[in-house]
C-alpha atoms as a PDB file:
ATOM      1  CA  UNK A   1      83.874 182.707  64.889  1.00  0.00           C
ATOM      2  CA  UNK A   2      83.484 182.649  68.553  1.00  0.00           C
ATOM      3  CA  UNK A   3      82.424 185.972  68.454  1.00  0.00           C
ATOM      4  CA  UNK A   4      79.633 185.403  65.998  1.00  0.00           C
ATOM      5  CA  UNK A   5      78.128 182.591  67.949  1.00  0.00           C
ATOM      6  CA  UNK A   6      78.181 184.856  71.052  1.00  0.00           C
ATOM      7  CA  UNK A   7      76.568 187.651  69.421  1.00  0.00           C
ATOM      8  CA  UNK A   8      73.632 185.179  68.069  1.00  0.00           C
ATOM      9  CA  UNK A   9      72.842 183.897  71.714  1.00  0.00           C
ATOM     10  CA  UNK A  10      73.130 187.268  72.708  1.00  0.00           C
ATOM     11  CA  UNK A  11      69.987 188.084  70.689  1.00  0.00           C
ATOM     12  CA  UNK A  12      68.339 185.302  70.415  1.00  0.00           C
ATOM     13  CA  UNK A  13      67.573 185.718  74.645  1.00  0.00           C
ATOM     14  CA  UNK A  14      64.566 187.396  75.810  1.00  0.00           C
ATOM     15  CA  UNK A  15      65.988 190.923  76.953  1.00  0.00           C
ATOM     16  CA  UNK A  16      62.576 190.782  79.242  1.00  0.00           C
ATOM     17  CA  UNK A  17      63.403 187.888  81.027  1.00  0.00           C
ATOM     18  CA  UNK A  18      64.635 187.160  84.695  1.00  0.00           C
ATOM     19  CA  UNK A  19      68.224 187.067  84.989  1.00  0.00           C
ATOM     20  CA  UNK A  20      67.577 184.640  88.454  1.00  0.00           C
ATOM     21  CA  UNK A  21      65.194 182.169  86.150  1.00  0.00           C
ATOM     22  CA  UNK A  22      67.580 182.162  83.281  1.00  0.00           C
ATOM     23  CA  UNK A  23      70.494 181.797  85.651  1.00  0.00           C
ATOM     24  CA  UNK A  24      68.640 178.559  87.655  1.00  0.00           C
ATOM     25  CA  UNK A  25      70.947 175.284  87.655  1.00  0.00           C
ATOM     26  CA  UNK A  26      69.089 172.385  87.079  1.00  0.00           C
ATOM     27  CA  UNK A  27      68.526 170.240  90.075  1.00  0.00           C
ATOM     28  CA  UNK A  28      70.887 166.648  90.834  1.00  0.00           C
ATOM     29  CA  UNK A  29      69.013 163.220  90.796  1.00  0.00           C
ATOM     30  CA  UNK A  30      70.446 163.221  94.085  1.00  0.00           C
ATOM     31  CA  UNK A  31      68.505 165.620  95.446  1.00  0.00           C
ATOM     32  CA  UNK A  32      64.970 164.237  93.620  1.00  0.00           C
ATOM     33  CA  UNK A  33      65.471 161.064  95.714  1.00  0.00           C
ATOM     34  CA  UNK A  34      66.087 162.809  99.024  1.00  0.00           C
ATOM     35  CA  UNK A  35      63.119 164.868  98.335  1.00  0.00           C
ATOM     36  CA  UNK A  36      60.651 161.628  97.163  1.00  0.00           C
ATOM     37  CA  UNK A  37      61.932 160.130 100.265  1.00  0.00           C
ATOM     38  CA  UNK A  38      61.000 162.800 101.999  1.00  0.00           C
ATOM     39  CA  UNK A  39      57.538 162.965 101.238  1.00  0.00           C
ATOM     40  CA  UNK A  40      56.959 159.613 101.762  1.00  0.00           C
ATOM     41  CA  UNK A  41      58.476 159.493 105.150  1.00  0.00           C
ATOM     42  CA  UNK A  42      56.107 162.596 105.882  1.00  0.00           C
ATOM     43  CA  UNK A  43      52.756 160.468 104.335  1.00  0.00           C
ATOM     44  CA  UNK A  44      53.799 157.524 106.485  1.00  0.00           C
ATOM     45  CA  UNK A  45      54.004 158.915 109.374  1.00  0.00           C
ATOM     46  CA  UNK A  46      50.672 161.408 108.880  1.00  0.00           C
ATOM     47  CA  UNK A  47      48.176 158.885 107.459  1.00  0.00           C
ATOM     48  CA  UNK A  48      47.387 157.191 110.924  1.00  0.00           C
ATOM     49  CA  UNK A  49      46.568 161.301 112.305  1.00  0.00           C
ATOM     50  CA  UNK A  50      44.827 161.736 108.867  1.00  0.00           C
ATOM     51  CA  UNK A  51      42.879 158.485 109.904  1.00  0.00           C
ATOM     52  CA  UNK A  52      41.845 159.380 113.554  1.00  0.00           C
ATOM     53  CA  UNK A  53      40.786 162.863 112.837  1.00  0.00           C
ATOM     54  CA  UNK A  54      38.448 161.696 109.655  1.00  0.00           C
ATOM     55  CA  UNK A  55      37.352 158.689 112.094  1.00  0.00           C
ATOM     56  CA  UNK A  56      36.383 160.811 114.792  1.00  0.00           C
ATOM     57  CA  UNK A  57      34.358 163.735 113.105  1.00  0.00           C
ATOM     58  CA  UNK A  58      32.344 161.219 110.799  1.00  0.00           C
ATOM     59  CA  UNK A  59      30.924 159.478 114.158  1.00  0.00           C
ATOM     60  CA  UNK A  60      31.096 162.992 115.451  1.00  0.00           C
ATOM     61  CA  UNK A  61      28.467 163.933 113.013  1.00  0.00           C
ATOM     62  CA  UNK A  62      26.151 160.659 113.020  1.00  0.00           C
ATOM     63  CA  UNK A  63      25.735 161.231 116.753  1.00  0.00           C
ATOM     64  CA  UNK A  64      24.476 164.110 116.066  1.00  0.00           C
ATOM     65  CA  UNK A  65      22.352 163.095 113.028  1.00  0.00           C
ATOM     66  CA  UNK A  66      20.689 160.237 115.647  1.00  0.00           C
ATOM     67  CA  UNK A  67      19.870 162.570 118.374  1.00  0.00           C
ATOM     68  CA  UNK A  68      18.408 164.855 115.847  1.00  0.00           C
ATOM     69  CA  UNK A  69      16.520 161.861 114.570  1.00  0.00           C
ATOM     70  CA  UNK A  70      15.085 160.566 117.724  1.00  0.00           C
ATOM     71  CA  UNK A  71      13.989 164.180 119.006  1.00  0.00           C
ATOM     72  CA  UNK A  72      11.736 164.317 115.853  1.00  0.00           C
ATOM     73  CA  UNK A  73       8.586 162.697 116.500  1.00  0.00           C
ATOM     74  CA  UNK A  74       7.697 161.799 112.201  1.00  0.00           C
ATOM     75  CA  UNK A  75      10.714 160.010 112.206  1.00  0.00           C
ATOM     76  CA  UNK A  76      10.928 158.052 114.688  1.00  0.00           C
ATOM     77  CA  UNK A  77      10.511 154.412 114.080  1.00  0.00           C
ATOM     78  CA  UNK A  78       7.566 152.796 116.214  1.00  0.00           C
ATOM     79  CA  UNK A  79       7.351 149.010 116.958  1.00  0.00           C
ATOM     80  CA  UNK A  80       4.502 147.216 115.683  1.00  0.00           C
ATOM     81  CA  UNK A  81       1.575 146.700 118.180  1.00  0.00           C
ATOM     82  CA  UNK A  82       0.448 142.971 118.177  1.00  0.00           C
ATOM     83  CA  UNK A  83      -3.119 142.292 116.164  1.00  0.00           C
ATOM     84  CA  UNK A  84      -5.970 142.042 118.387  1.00  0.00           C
ATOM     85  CA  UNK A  85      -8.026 140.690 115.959  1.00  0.00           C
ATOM     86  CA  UNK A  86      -9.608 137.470 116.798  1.00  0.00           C
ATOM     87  CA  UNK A  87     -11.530 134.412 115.607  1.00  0.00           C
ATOM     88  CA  UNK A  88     -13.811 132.835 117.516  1.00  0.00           C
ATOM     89  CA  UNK A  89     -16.643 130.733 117.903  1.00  0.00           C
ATOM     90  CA  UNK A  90     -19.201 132.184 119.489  1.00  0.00           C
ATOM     91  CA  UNK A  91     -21.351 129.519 120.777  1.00  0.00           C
ATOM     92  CA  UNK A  92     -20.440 126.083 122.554  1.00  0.00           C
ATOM     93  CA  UNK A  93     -21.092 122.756 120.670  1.00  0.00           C
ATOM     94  CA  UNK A  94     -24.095 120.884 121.395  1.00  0.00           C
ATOM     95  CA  UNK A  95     -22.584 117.429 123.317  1.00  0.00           C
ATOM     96  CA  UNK A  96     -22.261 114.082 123.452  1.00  0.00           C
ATOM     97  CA  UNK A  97     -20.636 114.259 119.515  1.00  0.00           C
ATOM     98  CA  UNK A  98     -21.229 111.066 117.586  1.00  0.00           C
ATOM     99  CA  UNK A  99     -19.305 110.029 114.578  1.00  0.00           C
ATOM    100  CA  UNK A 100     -21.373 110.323 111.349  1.00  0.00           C
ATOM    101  CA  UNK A 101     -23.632 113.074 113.221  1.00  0.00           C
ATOM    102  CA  UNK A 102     -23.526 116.486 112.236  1.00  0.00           C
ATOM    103  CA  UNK A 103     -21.957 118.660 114.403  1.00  0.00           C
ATOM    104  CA  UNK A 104     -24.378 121.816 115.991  1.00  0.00           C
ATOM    105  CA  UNK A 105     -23.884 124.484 118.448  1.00  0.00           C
ATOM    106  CA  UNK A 106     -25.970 123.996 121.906  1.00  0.00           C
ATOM    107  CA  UNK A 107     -29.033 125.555 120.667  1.00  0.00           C
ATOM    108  CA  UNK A 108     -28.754 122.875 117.762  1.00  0.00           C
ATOM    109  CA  UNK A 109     -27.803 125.572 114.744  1.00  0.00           C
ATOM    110  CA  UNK A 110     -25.048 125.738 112.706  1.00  0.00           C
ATOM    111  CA  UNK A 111     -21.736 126.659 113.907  1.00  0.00           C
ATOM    112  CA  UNK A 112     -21.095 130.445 112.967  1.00  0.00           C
ATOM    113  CA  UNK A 113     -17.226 131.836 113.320  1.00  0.00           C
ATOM    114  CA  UNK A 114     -16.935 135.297 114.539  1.00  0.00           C
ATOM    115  CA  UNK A 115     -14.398 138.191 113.733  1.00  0.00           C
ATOM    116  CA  UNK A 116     -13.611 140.257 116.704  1.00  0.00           C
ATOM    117  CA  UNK A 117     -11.236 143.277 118.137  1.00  0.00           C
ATOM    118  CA  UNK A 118     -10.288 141.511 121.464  1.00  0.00           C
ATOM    119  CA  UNK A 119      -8.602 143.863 123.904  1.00  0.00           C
ATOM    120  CA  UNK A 120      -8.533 142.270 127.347  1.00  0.00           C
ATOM    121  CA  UNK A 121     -12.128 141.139 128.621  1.00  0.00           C
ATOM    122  CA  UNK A 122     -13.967 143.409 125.951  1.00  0.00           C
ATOM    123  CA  UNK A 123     -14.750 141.917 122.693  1.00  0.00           C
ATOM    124  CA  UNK A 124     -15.663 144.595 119.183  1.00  0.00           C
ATOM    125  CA  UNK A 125     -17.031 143.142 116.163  1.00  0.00           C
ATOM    126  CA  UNK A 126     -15.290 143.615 113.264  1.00  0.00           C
ATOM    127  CA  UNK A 127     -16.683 144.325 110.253  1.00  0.00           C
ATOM    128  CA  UNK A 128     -14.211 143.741 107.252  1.00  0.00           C
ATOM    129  CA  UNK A 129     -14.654 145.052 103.813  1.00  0.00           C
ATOM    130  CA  UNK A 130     -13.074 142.379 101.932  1.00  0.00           C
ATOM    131  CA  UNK A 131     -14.527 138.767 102.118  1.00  0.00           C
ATOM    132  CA  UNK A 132     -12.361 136.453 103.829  1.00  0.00           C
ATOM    133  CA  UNK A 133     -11.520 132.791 103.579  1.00  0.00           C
ATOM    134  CA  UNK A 134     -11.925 130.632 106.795  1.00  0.00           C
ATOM    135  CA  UNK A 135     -10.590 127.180 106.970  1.00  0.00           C
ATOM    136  CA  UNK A 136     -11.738 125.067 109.239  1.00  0.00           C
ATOM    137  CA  UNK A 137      -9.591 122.272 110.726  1.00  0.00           C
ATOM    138  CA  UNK A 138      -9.037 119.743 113.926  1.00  0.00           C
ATOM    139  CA  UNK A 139      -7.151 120.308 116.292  1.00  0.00           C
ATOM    140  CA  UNK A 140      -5.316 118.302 119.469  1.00  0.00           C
ATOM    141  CA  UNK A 141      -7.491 118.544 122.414  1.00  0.00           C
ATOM    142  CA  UNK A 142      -4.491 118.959 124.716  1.00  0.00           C
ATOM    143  CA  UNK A 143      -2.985 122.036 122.245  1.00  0.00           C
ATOM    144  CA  UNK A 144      -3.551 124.856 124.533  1.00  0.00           C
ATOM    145  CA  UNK A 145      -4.132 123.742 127.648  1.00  0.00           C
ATOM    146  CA  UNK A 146      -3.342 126.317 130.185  1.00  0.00           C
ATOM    147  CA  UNK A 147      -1.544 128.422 127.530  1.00  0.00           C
ATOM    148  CA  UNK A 148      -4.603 130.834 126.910  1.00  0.00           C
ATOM    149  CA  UNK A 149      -4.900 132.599 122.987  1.00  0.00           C
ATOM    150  CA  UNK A 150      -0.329 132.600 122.877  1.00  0.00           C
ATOM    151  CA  UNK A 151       0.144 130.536 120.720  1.00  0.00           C
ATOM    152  CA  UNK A 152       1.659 130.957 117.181  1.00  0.00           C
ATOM    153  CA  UNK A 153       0.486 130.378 113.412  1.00  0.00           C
ATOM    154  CA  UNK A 154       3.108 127.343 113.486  1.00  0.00           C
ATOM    155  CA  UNK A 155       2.184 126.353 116.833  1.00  0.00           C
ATOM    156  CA  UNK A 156      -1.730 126.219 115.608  1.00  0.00           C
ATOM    157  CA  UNK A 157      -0.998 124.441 112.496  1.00  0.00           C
ATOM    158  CA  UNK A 158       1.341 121.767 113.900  1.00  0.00           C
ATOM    159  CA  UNK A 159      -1.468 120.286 116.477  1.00  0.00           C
ATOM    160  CA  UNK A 160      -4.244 120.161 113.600  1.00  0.00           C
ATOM    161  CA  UNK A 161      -4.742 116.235 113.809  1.00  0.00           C
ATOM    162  CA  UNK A 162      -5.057 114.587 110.401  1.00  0.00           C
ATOM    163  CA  UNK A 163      -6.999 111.217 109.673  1.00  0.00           C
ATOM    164  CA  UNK A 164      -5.085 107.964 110.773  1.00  0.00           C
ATOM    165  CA  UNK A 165      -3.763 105.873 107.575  1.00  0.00           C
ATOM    166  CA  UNK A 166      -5.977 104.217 105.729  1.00  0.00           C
ATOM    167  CA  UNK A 167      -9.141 106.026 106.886  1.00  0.00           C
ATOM    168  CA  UNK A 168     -11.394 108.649 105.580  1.00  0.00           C
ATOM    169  CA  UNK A 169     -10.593 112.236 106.304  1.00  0.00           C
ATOM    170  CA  UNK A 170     -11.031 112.882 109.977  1.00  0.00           C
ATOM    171  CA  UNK A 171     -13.776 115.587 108.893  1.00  0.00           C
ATOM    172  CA  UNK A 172     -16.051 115.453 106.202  1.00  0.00           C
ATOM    173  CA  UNK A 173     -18.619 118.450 105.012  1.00  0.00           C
ATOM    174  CA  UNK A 174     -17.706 121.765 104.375  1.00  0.00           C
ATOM    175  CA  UNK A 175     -14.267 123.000 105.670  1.00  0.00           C
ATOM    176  CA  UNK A 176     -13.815 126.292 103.901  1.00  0.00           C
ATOM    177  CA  UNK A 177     -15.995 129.257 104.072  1.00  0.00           C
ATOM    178  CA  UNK A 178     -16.203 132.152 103.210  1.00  0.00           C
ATOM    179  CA  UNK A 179     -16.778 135.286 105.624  1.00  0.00           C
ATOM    180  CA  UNK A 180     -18.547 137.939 104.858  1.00  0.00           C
ATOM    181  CA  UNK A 181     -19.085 141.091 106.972  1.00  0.00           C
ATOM    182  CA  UNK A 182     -17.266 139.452 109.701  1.00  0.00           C
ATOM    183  CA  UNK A 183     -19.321 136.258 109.896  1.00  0.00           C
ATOM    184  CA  UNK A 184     -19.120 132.860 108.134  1.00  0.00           C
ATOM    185  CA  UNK A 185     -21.346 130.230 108.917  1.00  0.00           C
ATOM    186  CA  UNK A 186     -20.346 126.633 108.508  1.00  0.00           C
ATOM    187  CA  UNK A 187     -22.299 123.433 106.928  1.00  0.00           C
ATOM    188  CA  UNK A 188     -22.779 120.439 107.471  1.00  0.00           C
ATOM    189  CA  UNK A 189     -19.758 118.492 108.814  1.00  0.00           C
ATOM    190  CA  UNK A 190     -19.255 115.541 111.057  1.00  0.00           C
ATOM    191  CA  UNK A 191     -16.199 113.636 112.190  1.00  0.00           C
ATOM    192  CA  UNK A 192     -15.467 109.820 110.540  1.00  0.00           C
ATOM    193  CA  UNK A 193     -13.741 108.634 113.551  1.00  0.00           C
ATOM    194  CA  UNK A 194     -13.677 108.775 116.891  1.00  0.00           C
ATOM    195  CA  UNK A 195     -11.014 109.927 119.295  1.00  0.00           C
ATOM    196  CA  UNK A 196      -9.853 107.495 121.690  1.00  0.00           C
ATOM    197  CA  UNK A 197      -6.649 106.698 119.491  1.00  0.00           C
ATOM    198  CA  UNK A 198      -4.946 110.102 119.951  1.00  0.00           C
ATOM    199  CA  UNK A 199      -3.226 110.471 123.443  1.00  0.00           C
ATOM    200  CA  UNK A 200      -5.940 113.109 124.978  1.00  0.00           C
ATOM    201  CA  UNK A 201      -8.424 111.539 123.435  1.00  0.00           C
ATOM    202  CA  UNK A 202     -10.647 114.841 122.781  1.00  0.00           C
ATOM    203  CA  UNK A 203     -10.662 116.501 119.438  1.00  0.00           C
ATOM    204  CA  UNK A 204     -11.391 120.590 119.178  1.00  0.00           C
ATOM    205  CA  UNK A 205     -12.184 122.538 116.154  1.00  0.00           C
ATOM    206  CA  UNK A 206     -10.400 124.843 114.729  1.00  0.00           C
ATOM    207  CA  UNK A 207     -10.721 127.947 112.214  1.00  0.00           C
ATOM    208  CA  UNK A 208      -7.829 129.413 110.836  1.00  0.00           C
ATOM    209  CA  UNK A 209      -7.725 132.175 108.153  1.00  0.00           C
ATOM    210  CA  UNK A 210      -6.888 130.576 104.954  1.00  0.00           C
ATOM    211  CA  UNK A 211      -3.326 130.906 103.438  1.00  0.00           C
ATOM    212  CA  UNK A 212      -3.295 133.932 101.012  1.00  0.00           C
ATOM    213  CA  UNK A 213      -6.724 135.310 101.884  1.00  0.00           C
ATOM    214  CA  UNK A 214      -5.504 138.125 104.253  1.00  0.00           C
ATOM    215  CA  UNK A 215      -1.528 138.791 104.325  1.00  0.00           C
ATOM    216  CA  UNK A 216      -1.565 142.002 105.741  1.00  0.00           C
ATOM    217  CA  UNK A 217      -2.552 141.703 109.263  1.00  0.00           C
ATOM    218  CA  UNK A 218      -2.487 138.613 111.843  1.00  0.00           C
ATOM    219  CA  UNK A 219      -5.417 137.142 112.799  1.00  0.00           C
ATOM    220  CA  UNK A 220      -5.486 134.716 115.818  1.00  0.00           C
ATOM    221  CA  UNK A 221      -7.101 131.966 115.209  1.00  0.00           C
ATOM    222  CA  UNK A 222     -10.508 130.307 116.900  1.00  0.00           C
ATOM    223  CA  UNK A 223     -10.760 126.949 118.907  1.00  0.00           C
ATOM    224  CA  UNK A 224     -13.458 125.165 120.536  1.00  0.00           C
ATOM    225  CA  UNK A 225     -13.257 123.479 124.177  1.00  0.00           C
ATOM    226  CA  UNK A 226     -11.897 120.101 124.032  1.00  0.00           C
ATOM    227  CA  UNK A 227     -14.471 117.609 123.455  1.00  0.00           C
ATOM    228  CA  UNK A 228     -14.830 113.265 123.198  1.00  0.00           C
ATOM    229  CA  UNK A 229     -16.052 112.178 119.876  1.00  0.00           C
ATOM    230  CA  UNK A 230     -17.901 108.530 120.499  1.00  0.00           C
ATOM    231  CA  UNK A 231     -18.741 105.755 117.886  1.00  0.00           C
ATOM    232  CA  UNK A 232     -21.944 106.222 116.342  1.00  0.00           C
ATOM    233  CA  UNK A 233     -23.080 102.976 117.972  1.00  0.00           C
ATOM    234  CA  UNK A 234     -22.889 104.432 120.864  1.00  0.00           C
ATOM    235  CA  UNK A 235     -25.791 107.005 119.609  1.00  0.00           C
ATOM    236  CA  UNK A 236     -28.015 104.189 119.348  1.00  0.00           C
ATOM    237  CA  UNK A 237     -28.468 104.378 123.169  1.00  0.00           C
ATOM    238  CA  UNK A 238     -28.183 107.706 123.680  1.00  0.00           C
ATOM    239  CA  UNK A 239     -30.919 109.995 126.092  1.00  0.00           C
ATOM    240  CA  UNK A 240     -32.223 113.118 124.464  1.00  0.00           C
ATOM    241  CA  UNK A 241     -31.966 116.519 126.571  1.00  0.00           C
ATOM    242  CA  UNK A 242     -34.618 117.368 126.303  1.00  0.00           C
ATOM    243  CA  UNK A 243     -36.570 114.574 124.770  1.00  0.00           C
ATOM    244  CA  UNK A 244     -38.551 115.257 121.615  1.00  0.00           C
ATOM    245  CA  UNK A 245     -42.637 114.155 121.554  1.00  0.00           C
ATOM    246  CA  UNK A 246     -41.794 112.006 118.741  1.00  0.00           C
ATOM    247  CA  UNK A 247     -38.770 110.039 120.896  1.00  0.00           C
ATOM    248  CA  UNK A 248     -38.937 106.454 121.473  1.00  0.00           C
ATOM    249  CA  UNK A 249     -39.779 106.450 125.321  1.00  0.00           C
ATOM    250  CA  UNK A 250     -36.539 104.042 126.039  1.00  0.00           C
ATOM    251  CA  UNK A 251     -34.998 107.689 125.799  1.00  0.00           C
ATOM    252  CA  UNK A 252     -36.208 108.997 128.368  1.00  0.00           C
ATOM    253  CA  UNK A 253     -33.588 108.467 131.447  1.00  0.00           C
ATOM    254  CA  UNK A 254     -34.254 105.241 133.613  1.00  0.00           C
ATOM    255  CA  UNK A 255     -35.870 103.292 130.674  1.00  0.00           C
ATOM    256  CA  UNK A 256     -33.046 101.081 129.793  1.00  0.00           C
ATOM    257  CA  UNK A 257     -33.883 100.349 125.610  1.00  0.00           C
ATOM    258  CA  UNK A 258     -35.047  96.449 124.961  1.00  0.00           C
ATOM    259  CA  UNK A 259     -34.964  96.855 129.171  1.00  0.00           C
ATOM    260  CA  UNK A 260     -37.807  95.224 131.243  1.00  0.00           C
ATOM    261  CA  UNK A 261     -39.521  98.448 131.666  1.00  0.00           C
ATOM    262  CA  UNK A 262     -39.733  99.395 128.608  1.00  0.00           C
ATOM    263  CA  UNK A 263     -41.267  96.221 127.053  1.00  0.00           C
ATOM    264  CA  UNK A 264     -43.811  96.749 129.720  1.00  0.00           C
ATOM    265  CA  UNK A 265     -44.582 100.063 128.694  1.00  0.00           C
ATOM    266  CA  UNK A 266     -44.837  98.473 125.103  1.00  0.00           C
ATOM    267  CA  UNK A 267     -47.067  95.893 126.180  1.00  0.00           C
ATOM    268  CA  UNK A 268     -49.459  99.219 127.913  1.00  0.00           C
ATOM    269  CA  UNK A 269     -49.305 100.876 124.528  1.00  0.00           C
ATOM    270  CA  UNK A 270     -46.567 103.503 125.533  1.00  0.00           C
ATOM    271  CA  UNK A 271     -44.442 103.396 122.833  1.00  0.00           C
ATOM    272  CA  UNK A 272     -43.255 107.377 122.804  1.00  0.00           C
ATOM    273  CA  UNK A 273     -42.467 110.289 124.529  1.00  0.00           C
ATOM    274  CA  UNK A 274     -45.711 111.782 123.759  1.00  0.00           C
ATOM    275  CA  UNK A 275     -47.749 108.301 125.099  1.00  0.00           C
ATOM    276  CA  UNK A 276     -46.061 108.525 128.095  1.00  0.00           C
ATOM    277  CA  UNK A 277     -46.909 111.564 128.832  1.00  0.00           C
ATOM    278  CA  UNK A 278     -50.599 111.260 128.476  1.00  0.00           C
ATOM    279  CA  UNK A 279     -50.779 108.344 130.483  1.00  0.00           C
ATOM    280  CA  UNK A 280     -49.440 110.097 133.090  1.00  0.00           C
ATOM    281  CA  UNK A 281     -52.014 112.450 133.126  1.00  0.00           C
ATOM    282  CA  UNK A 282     -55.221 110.616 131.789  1.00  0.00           C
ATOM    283  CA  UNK A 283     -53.880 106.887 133.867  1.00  0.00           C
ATOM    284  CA  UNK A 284     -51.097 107.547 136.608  1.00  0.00           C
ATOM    285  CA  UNK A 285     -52.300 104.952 138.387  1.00  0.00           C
ATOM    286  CA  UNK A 286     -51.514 102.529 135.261  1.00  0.00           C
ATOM    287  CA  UNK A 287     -48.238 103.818 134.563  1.00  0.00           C
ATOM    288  CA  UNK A 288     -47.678 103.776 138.176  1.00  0.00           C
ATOM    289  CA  UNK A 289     -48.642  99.944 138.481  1.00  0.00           C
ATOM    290  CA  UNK A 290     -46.685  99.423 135.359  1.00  0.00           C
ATOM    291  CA  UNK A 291     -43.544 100.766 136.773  1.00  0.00           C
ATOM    292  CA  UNK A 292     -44.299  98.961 140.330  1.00  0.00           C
ATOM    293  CA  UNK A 293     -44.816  95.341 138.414  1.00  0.00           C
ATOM    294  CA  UNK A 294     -41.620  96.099 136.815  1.00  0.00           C
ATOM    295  CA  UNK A 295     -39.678  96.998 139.622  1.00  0.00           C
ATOM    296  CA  UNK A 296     -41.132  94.197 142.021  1.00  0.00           C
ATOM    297  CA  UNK A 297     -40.623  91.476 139.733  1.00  0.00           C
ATOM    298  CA  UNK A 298     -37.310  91.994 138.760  1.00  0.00           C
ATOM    299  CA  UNK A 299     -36.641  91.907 142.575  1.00  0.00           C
ATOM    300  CA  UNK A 300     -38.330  88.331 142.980  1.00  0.00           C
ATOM    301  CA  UNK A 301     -36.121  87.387 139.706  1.00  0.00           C
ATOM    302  CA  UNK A 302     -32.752  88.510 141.369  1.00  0.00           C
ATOM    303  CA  UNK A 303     -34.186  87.255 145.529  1.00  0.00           C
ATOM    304  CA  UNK A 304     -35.125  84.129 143.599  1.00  0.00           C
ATOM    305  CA  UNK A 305     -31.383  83.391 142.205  1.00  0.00           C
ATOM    306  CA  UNK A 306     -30.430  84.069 145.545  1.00  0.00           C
ATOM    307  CA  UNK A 307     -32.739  81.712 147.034  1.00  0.00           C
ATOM    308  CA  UNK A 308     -31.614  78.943 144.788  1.00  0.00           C
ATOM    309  CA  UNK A 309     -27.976  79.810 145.967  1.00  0.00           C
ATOM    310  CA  UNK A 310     -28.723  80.434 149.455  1.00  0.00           C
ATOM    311  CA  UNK A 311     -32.025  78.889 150.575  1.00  0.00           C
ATOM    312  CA  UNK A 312     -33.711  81.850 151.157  1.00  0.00           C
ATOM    313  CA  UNK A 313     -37.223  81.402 151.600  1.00  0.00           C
ATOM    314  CA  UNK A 314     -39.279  82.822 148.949  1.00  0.00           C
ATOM    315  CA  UNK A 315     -42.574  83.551 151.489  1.00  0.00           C
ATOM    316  CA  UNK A 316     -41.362  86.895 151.337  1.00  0.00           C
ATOM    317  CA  UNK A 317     -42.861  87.347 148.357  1.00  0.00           C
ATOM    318  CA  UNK A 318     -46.311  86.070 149.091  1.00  0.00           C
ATOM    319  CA  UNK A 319     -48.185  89.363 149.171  1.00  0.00           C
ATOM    320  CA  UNK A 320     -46.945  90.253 145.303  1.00  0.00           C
ATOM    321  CA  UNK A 321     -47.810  87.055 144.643  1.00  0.00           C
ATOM    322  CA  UNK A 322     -51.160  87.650 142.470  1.00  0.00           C
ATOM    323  CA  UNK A 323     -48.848  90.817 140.833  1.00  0.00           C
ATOM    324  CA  UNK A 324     -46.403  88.292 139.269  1.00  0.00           C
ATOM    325  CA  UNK A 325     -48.957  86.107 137.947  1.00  0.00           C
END
């Protein structure tokens, strides 16, 4: 019986093979543990090495990637260069400003805005292709003062001045334009109040590329000079420079309005710019008596207050006597 079971494992073996791999023992838990331990002694102790090695040839190689990157001219990142474009206004406002009077450049037209390449002291038109919306706002007359054009957008926008409470908008007329080929004129506009209640007391304009009109480059904004704006009552005694034919002659300087000379020139028939000028030149002797009455009796009017106060004797007026009668 043994014998037969011997005989069957006999040929149930491969004759081909090993005699080592059929003759392996089979290996003790024991000796699995030691070995896991092992490896995980080993893995401990060679992840920090594993760690400094990978650490140091990763910013190995992006060293070398950046010097590579900044010795290649196409790829090098270049800072933005500030805008010099520019708004401005190319002409100076026509002065004294009067509430409810439309506001004029010196040569009495309308105010134009300008857009310009401004590098340093030279100044480039600019000729856009797009139209471009202009606002156009007041400003503080203090914002800027000794600052020159750095300022920012939110600097600009925080010293617009808006109309005190209760009143009308501090300017009335048209306050957004449109610019085309790098020029927008502006209409009619005038100011509602006048400026003595803000702490400078001077307005300037402003004009101030509208918000969403251009987003793709900055464009400094324009300001005037700083300026008083006066009650329009005030206008009702102002002098013309230079007077028109057609002005009353009070406005003429010296020729106080409703003043002694004035009536007198009224009472001669000179009632404008125009009549005083040709009686000048047809009857200076006329005007010229006209002005001397004026001025010599007003003097006996103010020596003869004094008199009365003083007792000053009025024989120093006897030769204009037959004048003053």
């Amino acid at each position: 019986m043994m014998a037969a079971k011997r005989l069957l494992s006999e040929s149930c073996s491969d004759p081909d093979e090993p005699k080592e791999k059929r003759m392996r023992p089979r290996p003790s838990f024991a000796s699995v543990i030691g070995k896991a331990v092992m490896v995980n002694c080993l893995s401990t102790a060679l992840e920090p090495v594993i760690r400094r090695v990978v650490n140091e040839e990763v910013e190995r190689s992006l060293r070398h990637r950046l010097r590579s990157f900044s010795r290649s001219p196409s790829l090098r990142i270049q800072a933005p260069e500030l805008s010099t474009l520019q708004l401005i206004f190319p002409k100076d406002l026509s002065l004294p400003i009067f509430t409810g009077s439309k506001i004029v450049d010196k040569e009495s037209n309308q105010l134009q805005v300008l857009l310009v390449d401004k590098k340093g002291d030279q100044m480039v038109p600019v000729l856009p292709h797009n139209p471009i919306k202009v606002d156009i706002v007041v400003l503080d007359g203090d914002f800027s003062s000794g600052d020159g054009n750095n300022w920012t957008c939110e600097e600009f926008d925080s010293n617009i001045v808006r109309e005190r409470t209760g009143k009308r908008p501090l300017l009335t007329g048209e306050l957004a334009v449109t610019m085309r080929d790098g020029v927008a004129s502006i209409g009619e506009r005038e100011f509602t109040d006048n400026s003595s209640w803000i702490r400078s007391r001077k307005f300037r304009i402003g004009a101030k590329v509208a918000q969403g009109s251009l987003q793709a480059v900055r464009i400094r904004e324009a300001m005037t000079e700083a300026f008083v704006v006066k009650d329009h009552r005030g206008e009702l005694y102002k002098k013309h420079h230079p007077p028109m034919l057609g002005d009353e002659v009070w406005r003429l300087e010296k020729i106080g309005k409703d003043g002694v000379f004035h009536k007198k020139l009224t009472s001669a028939g000179v009632n404008t710019v125009q009549d005083f000028l040709k009686m000048s030149v047809v009857d200076p002797a006329k005007l010229r008596r006209a002005y001397l009455e004026t001025l010599v009796r007003q003097a006996y009017v103010n020596w003869s207050s004094l008199e009365e106060r003083e007792g000053i004797s009025n024989e120093l007026f006897w030769p204009f006597s037959n004048i003053l009668r």
